[in-house]
C-alpha atoms as a PDB file:
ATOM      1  CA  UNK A   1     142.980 154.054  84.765  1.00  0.00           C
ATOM      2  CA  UNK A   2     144.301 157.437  83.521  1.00  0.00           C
ATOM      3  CA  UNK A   3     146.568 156.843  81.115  1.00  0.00           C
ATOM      4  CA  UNK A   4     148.929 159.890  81.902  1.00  0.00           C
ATOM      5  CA  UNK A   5     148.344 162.792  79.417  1.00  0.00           C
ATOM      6  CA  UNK A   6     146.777 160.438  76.604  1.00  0.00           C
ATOM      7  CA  UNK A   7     143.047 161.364  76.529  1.00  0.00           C
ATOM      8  CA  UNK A   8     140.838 158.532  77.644  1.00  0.00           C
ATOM      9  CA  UNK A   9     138.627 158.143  74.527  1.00  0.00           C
ATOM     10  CA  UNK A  10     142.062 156.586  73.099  1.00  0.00           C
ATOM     11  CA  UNK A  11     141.308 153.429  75.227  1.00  0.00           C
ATOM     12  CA  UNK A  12     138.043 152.659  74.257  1.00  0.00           C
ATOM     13  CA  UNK A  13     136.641 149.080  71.899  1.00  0.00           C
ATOM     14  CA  UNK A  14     134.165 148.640  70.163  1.00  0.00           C
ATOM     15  CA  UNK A  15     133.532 145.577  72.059  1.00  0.00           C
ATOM     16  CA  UNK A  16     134.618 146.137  75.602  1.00  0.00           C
ATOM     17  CA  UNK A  17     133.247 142.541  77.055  1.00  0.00           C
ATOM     18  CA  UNK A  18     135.649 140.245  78.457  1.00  0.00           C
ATOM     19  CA  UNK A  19     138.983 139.201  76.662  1.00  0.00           C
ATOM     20  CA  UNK A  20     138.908 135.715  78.725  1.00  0.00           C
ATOM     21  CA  UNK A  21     135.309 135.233  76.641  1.00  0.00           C
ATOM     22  CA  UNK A  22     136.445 136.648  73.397  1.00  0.00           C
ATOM     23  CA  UNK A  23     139.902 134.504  73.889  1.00  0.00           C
ATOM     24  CA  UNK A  24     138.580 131.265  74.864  1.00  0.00           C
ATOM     25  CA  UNK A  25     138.737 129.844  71.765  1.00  0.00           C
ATOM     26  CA  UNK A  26     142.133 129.343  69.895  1.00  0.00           C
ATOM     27  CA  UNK A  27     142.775 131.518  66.952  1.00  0.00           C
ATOM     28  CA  UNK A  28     145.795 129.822  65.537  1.00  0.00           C
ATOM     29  CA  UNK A  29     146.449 132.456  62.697  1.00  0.00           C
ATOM     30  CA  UNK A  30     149.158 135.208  62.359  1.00  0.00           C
ATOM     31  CA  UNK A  31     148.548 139.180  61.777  1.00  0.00           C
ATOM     32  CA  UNK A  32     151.190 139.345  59.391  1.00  0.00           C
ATOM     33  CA  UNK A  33     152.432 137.576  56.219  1.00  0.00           C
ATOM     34  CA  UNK A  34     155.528 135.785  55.719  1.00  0.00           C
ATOM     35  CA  UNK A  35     157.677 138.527  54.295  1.00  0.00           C
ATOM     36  CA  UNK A  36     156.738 140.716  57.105  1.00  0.00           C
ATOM     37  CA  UNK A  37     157.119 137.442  59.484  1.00  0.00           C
ATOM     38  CA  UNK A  38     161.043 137.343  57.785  1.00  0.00           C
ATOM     39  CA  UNK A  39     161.382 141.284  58.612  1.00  0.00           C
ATOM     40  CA  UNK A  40     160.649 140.687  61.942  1.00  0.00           C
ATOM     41  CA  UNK A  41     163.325 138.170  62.441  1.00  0.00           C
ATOM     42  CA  UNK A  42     165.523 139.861  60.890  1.00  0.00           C
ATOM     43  CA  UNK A  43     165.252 142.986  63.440  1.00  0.00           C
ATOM     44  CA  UNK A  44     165.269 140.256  66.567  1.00  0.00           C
ATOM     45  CA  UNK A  45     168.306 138.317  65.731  1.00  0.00           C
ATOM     46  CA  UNK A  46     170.010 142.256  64.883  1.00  0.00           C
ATOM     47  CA  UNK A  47     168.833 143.858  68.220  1.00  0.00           C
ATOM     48  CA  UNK A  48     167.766 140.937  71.197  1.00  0.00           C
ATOM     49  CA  UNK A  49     170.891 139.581  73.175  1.00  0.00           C
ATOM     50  CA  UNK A  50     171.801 136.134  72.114  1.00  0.00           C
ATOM     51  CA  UNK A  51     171.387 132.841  74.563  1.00  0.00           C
ATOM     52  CA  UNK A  52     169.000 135.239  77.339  1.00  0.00           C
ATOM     53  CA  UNK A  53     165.903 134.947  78.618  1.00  0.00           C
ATOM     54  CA  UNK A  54     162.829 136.446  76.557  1.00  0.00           C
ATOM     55  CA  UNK A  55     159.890 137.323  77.654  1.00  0.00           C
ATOM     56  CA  UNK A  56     156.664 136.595  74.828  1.00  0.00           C
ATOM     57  CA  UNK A  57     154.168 139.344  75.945  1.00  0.00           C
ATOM     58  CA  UNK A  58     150.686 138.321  74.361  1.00  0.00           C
ATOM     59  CA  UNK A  59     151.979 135.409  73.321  1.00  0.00           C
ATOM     60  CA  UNK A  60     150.252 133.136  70.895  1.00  0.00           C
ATOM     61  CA  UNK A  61     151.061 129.508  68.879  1.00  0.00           C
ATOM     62  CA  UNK A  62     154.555 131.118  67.143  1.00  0.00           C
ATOM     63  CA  UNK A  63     156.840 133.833  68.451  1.00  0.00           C
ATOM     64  CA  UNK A  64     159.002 134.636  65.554  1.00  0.00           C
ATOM     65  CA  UNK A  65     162.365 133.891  67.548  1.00  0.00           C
ATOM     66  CA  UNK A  66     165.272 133.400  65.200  1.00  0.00           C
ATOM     67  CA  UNK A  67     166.434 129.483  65.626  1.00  0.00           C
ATOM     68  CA  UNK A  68     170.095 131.359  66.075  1.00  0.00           C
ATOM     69  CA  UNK A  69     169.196 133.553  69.519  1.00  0.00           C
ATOM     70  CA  UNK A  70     169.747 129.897  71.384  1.00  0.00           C
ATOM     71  CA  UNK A  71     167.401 131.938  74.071  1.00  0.00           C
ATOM     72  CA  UNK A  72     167.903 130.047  77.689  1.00  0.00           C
ATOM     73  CA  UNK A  73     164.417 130.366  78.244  1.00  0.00           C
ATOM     74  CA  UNK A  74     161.159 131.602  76.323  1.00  0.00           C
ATOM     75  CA  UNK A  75     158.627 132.603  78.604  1.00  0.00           C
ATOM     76  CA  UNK A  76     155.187 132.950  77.257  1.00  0.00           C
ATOM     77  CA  UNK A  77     152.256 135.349  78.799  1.00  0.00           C
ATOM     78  CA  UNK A  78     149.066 134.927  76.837  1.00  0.00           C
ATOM     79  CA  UNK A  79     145.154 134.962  76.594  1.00  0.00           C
ATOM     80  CA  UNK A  80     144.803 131.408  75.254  1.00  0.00           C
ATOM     81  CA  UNK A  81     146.501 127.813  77.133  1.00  0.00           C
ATOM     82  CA  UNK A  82     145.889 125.699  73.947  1.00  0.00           C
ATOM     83  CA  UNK A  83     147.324 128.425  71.405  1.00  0.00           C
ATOM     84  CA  UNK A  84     150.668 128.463  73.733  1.00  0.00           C
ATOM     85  CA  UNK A  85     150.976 124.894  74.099  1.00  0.00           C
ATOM     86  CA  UNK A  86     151.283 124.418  70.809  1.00  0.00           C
ATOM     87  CA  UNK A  87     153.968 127.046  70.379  1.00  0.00           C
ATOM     88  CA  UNK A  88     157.471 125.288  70.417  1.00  0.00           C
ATOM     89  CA  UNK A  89     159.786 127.967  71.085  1.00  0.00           C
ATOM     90  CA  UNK A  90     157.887 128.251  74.570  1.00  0.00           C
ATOM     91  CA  UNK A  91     159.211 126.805  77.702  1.00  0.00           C
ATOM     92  CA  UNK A  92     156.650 127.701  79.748  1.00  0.00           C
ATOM     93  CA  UNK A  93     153.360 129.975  80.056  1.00  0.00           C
ATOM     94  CA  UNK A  94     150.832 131.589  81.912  1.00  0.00           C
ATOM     95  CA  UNK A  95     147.129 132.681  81.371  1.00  0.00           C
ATOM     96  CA  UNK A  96     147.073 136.597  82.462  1.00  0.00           C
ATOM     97  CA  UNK A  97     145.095 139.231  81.129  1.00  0.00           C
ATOM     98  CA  UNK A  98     147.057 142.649  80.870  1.00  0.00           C
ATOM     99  CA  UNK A  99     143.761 144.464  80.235  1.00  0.00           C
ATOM    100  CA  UNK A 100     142.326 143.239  83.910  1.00  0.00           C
ATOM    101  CA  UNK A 101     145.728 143.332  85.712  1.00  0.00           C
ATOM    102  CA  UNK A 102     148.290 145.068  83.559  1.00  0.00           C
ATOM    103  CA  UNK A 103     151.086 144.328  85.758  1.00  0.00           C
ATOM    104  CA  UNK A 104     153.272 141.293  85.316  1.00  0.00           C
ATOM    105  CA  UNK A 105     153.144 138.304  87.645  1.00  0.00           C
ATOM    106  CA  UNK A 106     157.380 138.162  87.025  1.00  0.00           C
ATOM    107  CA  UNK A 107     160.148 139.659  89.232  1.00  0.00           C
ATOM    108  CA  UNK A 108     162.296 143.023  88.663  1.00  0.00           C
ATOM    109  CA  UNK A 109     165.298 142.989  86.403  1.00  0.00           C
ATOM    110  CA  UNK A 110     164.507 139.027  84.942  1.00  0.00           C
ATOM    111  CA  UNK A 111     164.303 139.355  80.969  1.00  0.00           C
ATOM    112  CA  UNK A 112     167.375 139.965  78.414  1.00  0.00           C
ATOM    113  CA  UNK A 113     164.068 141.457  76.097  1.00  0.00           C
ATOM    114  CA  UNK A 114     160.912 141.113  75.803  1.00  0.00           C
ATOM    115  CA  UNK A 115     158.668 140.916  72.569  1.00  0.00           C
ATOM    116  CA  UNK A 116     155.142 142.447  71.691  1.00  0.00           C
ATOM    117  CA  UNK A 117     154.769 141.309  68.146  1.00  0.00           C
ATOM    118  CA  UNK A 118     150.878 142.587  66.452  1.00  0.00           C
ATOM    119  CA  UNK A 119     149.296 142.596  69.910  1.00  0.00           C
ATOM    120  CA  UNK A 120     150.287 146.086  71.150  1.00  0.00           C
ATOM    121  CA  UNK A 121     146.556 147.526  69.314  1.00  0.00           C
ATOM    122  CA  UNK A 122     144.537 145.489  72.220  1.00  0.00           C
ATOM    123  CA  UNK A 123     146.119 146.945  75.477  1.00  0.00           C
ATOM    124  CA  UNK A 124     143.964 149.366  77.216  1.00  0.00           C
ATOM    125  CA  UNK A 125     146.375 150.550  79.448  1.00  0.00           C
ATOM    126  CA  UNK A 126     149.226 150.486  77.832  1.00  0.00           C
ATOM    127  CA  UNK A 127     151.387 152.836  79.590  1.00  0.00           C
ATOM    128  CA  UNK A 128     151.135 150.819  83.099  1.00  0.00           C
ATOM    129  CA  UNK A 129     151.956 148.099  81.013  1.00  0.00           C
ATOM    130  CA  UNK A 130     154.979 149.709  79.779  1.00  0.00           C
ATOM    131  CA  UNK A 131     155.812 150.724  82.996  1.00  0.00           C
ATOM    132  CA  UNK A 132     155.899 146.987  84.478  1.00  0.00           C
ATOM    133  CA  UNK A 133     158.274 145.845  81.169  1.00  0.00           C
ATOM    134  CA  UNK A 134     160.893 148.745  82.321  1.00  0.00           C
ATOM    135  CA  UNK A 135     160.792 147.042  85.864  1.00  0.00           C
ATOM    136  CA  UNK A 136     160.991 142.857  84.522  1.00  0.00           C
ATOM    137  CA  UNK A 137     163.973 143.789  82.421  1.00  0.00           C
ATOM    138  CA  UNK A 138     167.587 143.191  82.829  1.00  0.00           C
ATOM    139  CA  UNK A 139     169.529 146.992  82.927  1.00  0.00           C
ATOM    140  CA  UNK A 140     170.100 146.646  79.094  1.00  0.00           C
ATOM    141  CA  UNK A 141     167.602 144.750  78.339  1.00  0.00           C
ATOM    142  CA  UNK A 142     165.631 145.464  75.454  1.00  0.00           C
ATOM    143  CA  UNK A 143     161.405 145.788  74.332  1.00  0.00           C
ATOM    144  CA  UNK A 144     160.607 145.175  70.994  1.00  0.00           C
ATOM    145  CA  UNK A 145     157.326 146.630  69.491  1.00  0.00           C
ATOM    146  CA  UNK A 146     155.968 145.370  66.412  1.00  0.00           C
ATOM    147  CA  UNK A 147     152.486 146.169  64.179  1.00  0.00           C
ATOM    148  CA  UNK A 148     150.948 146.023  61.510  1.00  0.00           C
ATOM    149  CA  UNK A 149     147.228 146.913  59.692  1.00  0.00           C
ATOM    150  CA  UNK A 150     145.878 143.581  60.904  1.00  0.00           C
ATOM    151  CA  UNK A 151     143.638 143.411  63.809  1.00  0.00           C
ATOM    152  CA  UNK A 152     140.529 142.159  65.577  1.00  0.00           C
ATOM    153  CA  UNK A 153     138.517 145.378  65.555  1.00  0.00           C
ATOM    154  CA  UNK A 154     136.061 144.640  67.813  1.00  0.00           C
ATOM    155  CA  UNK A 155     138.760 144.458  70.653  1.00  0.00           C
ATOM    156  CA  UNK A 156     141.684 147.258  69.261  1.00  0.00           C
ATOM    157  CA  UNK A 157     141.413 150.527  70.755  1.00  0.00           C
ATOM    158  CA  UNK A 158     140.351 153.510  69.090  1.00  0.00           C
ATOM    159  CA  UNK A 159     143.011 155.429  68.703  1.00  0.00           C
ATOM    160  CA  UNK A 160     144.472 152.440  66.182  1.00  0.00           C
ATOM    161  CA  UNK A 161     141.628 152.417  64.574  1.00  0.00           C
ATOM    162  CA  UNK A 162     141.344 155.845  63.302  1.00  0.00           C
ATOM    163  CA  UNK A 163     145.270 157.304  63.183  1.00  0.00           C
ATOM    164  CA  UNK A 164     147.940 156.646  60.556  1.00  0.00           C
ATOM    165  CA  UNK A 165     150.635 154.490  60.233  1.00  0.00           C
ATOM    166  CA  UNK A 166     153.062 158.146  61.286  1.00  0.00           C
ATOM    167  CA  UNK A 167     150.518 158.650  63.794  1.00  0.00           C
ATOM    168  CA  UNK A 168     150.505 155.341  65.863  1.00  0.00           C
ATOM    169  CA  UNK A 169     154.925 155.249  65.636  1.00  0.00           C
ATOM    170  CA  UNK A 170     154.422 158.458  67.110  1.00  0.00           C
ATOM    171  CA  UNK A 171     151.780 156.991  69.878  1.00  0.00           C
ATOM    172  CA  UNK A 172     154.194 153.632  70.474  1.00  0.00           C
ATOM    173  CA  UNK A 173     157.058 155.956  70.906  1.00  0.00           C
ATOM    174  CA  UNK A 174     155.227 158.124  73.682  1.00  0.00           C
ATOM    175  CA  UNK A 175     154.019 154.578  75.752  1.00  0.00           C
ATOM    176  CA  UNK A 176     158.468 154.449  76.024  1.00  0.00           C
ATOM    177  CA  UNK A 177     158.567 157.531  77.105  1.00  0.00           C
ATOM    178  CA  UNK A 178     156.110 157.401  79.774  1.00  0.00           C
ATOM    179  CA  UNK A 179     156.618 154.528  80.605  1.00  0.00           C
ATOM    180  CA  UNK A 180     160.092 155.131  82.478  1.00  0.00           C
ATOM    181  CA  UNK A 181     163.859 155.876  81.278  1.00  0.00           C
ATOM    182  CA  UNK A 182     163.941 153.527  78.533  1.00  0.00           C
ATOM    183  CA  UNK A 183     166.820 154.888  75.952  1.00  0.00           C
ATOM    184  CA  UNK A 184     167.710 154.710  72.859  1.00  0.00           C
ATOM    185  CA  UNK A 185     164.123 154.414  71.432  1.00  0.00           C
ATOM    186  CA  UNK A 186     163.904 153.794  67.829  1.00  0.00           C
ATOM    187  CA  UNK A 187     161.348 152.837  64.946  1.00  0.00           C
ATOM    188  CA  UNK A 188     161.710 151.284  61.301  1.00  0.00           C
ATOM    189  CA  UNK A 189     159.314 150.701  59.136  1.00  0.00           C
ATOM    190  CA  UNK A 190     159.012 147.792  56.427  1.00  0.00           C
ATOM    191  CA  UNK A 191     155.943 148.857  53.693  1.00  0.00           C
ATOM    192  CA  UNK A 192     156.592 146.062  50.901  1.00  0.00           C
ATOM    193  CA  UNK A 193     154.746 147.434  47.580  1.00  0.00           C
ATOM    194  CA  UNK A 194     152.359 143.948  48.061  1.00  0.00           C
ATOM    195  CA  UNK A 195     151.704 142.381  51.136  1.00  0.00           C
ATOM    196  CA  UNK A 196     151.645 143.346  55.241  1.00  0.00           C
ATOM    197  CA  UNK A 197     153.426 146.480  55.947  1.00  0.00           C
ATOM    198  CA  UNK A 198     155.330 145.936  59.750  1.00  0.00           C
ATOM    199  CA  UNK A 199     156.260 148.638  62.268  1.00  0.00           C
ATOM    200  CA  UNK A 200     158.437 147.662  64.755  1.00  0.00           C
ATOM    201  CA  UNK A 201     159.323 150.409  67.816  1.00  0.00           C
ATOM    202  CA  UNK A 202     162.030 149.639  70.085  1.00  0.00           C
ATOM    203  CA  UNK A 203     163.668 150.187  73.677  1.00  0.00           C
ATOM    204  CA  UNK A 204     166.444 149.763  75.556  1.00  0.00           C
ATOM    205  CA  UNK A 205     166.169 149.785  79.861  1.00  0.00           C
ATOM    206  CA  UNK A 206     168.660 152.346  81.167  1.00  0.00           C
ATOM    207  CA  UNK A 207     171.847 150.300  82.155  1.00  0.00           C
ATOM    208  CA  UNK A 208     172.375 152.013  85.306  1.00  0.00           C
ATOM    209  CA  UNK A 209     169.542 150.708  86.678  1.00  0.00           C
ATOM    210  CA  UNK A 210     170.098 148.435  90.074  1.00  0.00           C
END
Protein backbone atom coordinates (compact mmCIF):
# COMPACT_ATOMS: atom_id res chain seq x y z
CA UNK A 1 0.00 0.00 0.00
CA UNK A 2 1.64 3.29 -1.12
CA UNK A 3 2.41 5.05 1.64
CA UNK A 4 1.80 8.63 0.12
CA UNK A 5 5.13 10.33 -0.84
CA UNK A 6 7.31 8.10 1.65
CA UNK A 7 9.35 5.79 -0.65
CA UNK A 8 8.40 2.17 -0.25
CA UNK A 9 11.81 0.69 0.72
CA UNK A 10 10.92 2.62 4.15
CA UNK A 11 8.38 -0.23 4.88
CA UNK A 12 10.35 -3.08 4.48
CA UNK A 13 11.65 -6.00 7.66
CA UNK A 14 14.02 -7.93 7.80
CA UNK A 15 11.65 -10.58 8.65
CA UNK A 16 8.45 -9.94 6.81
CA UNK A 17 6.58 -13.43 7.95
CA UNK A 18 3.55 -13.18 9.89
CA UNK A 19 3.19 -10.96 13.11
CA UNK A 20 0.29 -13.47 14.42
CA UNK A 21 3.43 -16.24 14.27
CA UNK A 22 6.10 -14.00 15.55
CA UNK A 23 3.41 -12.71 18.35
CA UNK A 24 2.05 -15.86 19.52
CA UNK A 25 4.03 -16.14 22.28
CA UNK A 26 3.90 -13.53 25.19
CA UNK A 27 6.81 -11.25 25.54
CA UNK A 28 6.05 -9.73 28.87
CA UNK A 29 9.03 -7.18 28.85
CA UNK A 30 9.09 -3.34 28.31
CA UNK A 31 11.24 -1.29 25.55
CA UNK A 32 12.10 1.23 27.92
CA UNK A 33 13.54 1.59 31.46
CA UNK A 34 11.95 2.97 34.40
CA UNK A 35 13.15 6.53 34.20
CA UNK A 36 12.02 6.72 30.70
CA UNK A 37 8.73 4.64 31.89
CA UNK A 38 8.37 7.89 34.66
CA UNK A 39 8.93 10.44 31.58
CA UNK A 40 6.30 8.99 29.85
CA UNK A 41 3.81 9.45 32.57
CA UNK A 42 4.72 12.43 33.21
CA UNK A 43 3.84 13.74 29.49
CA UNK A 44 0.29 11.61 29.72
CA UNK A 45 -1.05 12.90 32.92
CA UNK A 46 0.29 16.77 31.37
CA UNK A 47 -1.37 16.33 27.89
CA UNK A 48 -4.39 13.26 27.85
CA UNK A 49 -7.88 14.55 29.14
CA UNK A 50 -8.63 13.30 32.56
CA UNK A 51 -11.63 10.59 33.37
CA UNK A 52 -12.02 9.79 29.09
CA UNK A 53 -11.81 7.01 27.20
CA UNK A 54 -8.22 5.86 25.88
CA UNK A 55 -7.52 3.95 23.33
CA UNK A 56 -4.02 1.43 23.93
CA UNK A 57 -2.87 1.01 20.25
CA UNK A 58 -0.39 -2.08 20.27
CA UNK A 59 -1.13 -2.70 23.47
CA UNK A 60 0.83 -5.06 25.62
CA UNK A 61 0.85 -6.35 29.65
CA UNK A 62 1.31 -2.39 31.04
CA UNK A 63 0.19 0.85 29.43
CA UNK A 64 1.90 3.46 31.42
CA UNK A 65 -1.49 5.31 32.38
CA UNK A 66 -1.01 7.62 35.32
CA UNK A 67 -3.26 6.06 38.38
CA UNK A 68 -4.58 9.98 38.46
CA UNK A 69 -6.25 10.10 34.63
CA UNK A 70 -9.32 8.00 36.44
CA UNK A 71 -9.78 7.02 32.48
CA UNK A 72 -13.66 5.70 32.07
CA UNK A 73 -12.46 3.11 29.97
CA UNK A 74 -9.00 1.63 28.67
CA UNK A 75 -9.41 -0.07 25.58
CA UNK A 76 -6.66 -2.32 24.52
CA UNK A 77 -5.79 -3.35 20.66
CA UNK A 78 -2.91 -5.79 20.59
CA UNK A 79 -0.97 -8.76 18.93
CA UNK A 80 -0.97 -11.01 22.01
CA UNK A 81 -4.54 -12.18 24.30
CA UNK A 82 -2.39 -13.46 27.25
CA UNK A 83 0.04 -10.29 27.35
CA UNK A 84 -3.35 -8.03 27.57
CA UNK A 85 -5.05 -10.03 30.03
CA UNK A 86 -2.64 -9.59 32.30
CA UNK A 87 -2.54 -5.83 31.89
CA UNK A 88 -4.74 -4.20 34.69
CA UNK A 89 -5.36 -0.86 33.48
CA UNK A 90 -7.30 -2.69 30.52
CA UNK A 91 -10.98 -3.03 30.43
CA UNK A 92 -11.22 -4.78 27.53
CA UNK A 93 -9.21 -5.98 24.27
CA UNK A 94 -9.06 -7.24 20.98
CA UNK A 95 -6.59 -9.36 18.83
CA UNK A 96 -6.08 -7.17 15.44
CA UNK A 97 -3.18 -6.89 13.41
CA UNK A 98 -2.62 -3.23 12.02
CA UNK A 99 0.00 -4.58 9.60
CA UNK A 100 -2.83 -7.00 7.82
CA UNK A 101 -5.79 -4.58 8.30
CA UNK A 102 -4.53 -1.20 9.41
CA UNK A 103 -7.84 0.18 9.99
CA UNK A 104 -9.51 0.08 13.37
CA UNK A 105 -12.43 -2.20 14.15
CA UNK A 106 -13.84 1.09 16.50
CA UNK A 107 -16.35 3.82 15.49
CA UNK A 108 -15.64 7.63 14.39
CA UNK A 109 -15.11 10.28 17.00
CA UNK A 110 -14.96 7.46 20.24
CA UNK A 111 -11.48 8.11 22.08
CA UNK A 112 -10.51 11.26 24.43
CA UNK A 113 -6.62 9.96 23.14
CA UNK A 114 -5.10 7.35 22.12
CA UNK A 115 -1.51 5.98 23.01
CA UNK A 116 1.31 4.32 20.81
CA UNK A 117 3.99 3.87 23.38
CA UNK A 118 7.56 1.89 21.65
CA UNK A 119 5.41 0.14 19.04
CA UNK A 120 5.19 2.86 16.35
CA UNK A 121 8.86 1.13 14.64
CA UNK A 122 6.63 -2.13 13.59
CA UNK A 123 3.76 -0.50 11.50
CA UNK A 124 4.13 -0.96 7.87
CA UNK A 125 1.65 1.30 6.90
CA UNK A 126 1.70 3.71 9.12
CA UNK A 127 0.13 6.56 7.47
CA UNK A 128 -3.37 4.60 6.87
CA UNK A 129 -2.97 3.89 10.30
CA UNK A 130 -2.72 7.40 11.20
CA UNK A 131 -5.38 8.18 9.11
CA UNK A 132 -7.97 5.73 10.98
CA UNK A 133 -6.69 7.38 14.66
CA UNK A 134 -7.77 11.01 13.17
CA UNK A 135 -11.25 9.35 12.40
CA UNK A 136 -11.71 7.15 16.18
CA UNK A 137 -10.96 10.35 18.01
CA UNK A 138 -13.11 12.72 19.84
CA UNK A 139 -12.70 16.54 17.97
CA UNK A 140 -9.91 17.36 20.56
CA UNK A 141 -8.86 14.38 21.19
CA UNK A 142 -5.36 13.72 21.36
CA UNK A 143 -2.45 10.82 19.84
CA UNK A 144 0.44 10.33 21.73
CA UNK A 145 3.64 8.91 20.04
CA UNK A 146 6.33 7.55 22.00
CA UNK A 147 9.99 5.68 21.08
CA UNK A 148 12.82 4.81 21.94
CA UNK A 149 16.28 2.74 20.62
CA UNK A 150 14.69 -0.53 21.71
CA UNK A 151 13.23 -2.81 19.23
CA UNK A 152 12.70 -6.26 17.75
CA UNK A 153 14.74 -5.85 14.58
CA UNK A 154 13.71 -8.55 12.77
CA UNK A 155 10.11 -7.00 12.57
CA UNK A 156 10.95 -2.80 12.66
CA UNK A 157 11.00 -1.24 9.42
CA UNK A 158 13.89 0.02 7.74
CA UNK A 159 13.72 3.31 7.79
CA UNK A 160 14.10 3.00 11.94
CA UNK A 161 16.67 1.03 11.54
CA UNK A 162 19.06 3.10 9.69
CA UNK A 163 17.94 7.06 10.49
CA UNK A 164 18.69 9.13 13.59
CA UNK A 165 17.01 9.94 16.51
CA UNK A 166 16.36 13.91 14.45
CA UNK A 167 15.59 11.86 11.58
CA UNK A 168 12.72 9.51 12.78
CA UNK A 169 10.93 12.91 14.96
CA UNK A 170 11.07 14.26 11.67
CA UNK A 171 9.43 10.89 10.00
CA UNK A 172 6.69 10.62 13.14
CA UNK A 173 5.89 14.20 12.56
CA UNK A 174 5.17 13.68 8.69
CA UNK A 175 2.74 10.26 9.52
CA UNK A 176 0.51 13.59 11.47
CA UNK A 177 0.67 15.39 8.75
CA UNK A 178 -0.50 12.99 6.28
CA UNK A 179 -2.42 11.50 8.09
CA UNK A 180 -5.29 14.28 8.21
CA UNK A 181 -5.70 17.84 10.03
CA UNK A 182 -4.30 16.88 13.23
CA UNK A 183 -2.96 20.34 14.97
CA UNK A 184 -0.87 21.40 17.18
CA UNK A 185 1.79 18.65 16.55
CA UNK A 186 4.64 18.65 18.85
CA UNK A 187 7.81 16.52 19.94
CA UNK A 188 10.10 16.41 23.19
CA UNK A 189 12.74 14.52 23.70
CA UNK A 190 14.08 12.92 27.10
CA UNK A 191 18.06 11.61 26.45
CA UNK A 192 19.09 10.82 30.24
CA UNK A 193 23.13 10.74 30.24
CA UNK A 194 22.56 6.68 31.37
CA UNK A 195 19.75 4.74 30.50
CA UNK A 196 16.74 4.66 27.56
CA UNK A 197 16.48 7.86 25.76
CA UNK A 198 12.31 8.42 24.94
CA UNK A 199 10.78 10.41 22.08
CA UNK A 200 7.42 11.12 22.39
CA UNK A 201 5.47 13.03 19.18
CA UNK A 202 2.14 14.31 19.71
CA UNK A 203 -1.36 15.37 18.11
CA UNK A 204 -4.28 16.97 18.64
CA UNK A 205 -7.70 16.12 16.15
CA UNK A 206 -8.97 19.42 14.76
CA UNK A 207 -11.92 20.49 17.10
CA UNK A 208 -14.14 21.46 14.41
CA UNK A 209 -14.49 18.26 13.31
CA UNK A 210 -18.34 16.78 13.32
Amino acid sequence: MKEDILPESYFKRLDDSSDHDFYSEPRKVVHIDGAAIAALQKYYAKHIPPHGIYLDMMSSWRSHIPPEMDPVSVVGLGMNTEEMDDNPQLDEYIVHDLNVTPMLPYPDNRYDAVLCAVSVQYLKHPVDVFKDVYRVLKPGGIFIVSFSNRYFPTKTISVFLNSSENELLDLVQQYFVLAGRFINIRHVTYTPEAGDPLYIVSGIKYADEP
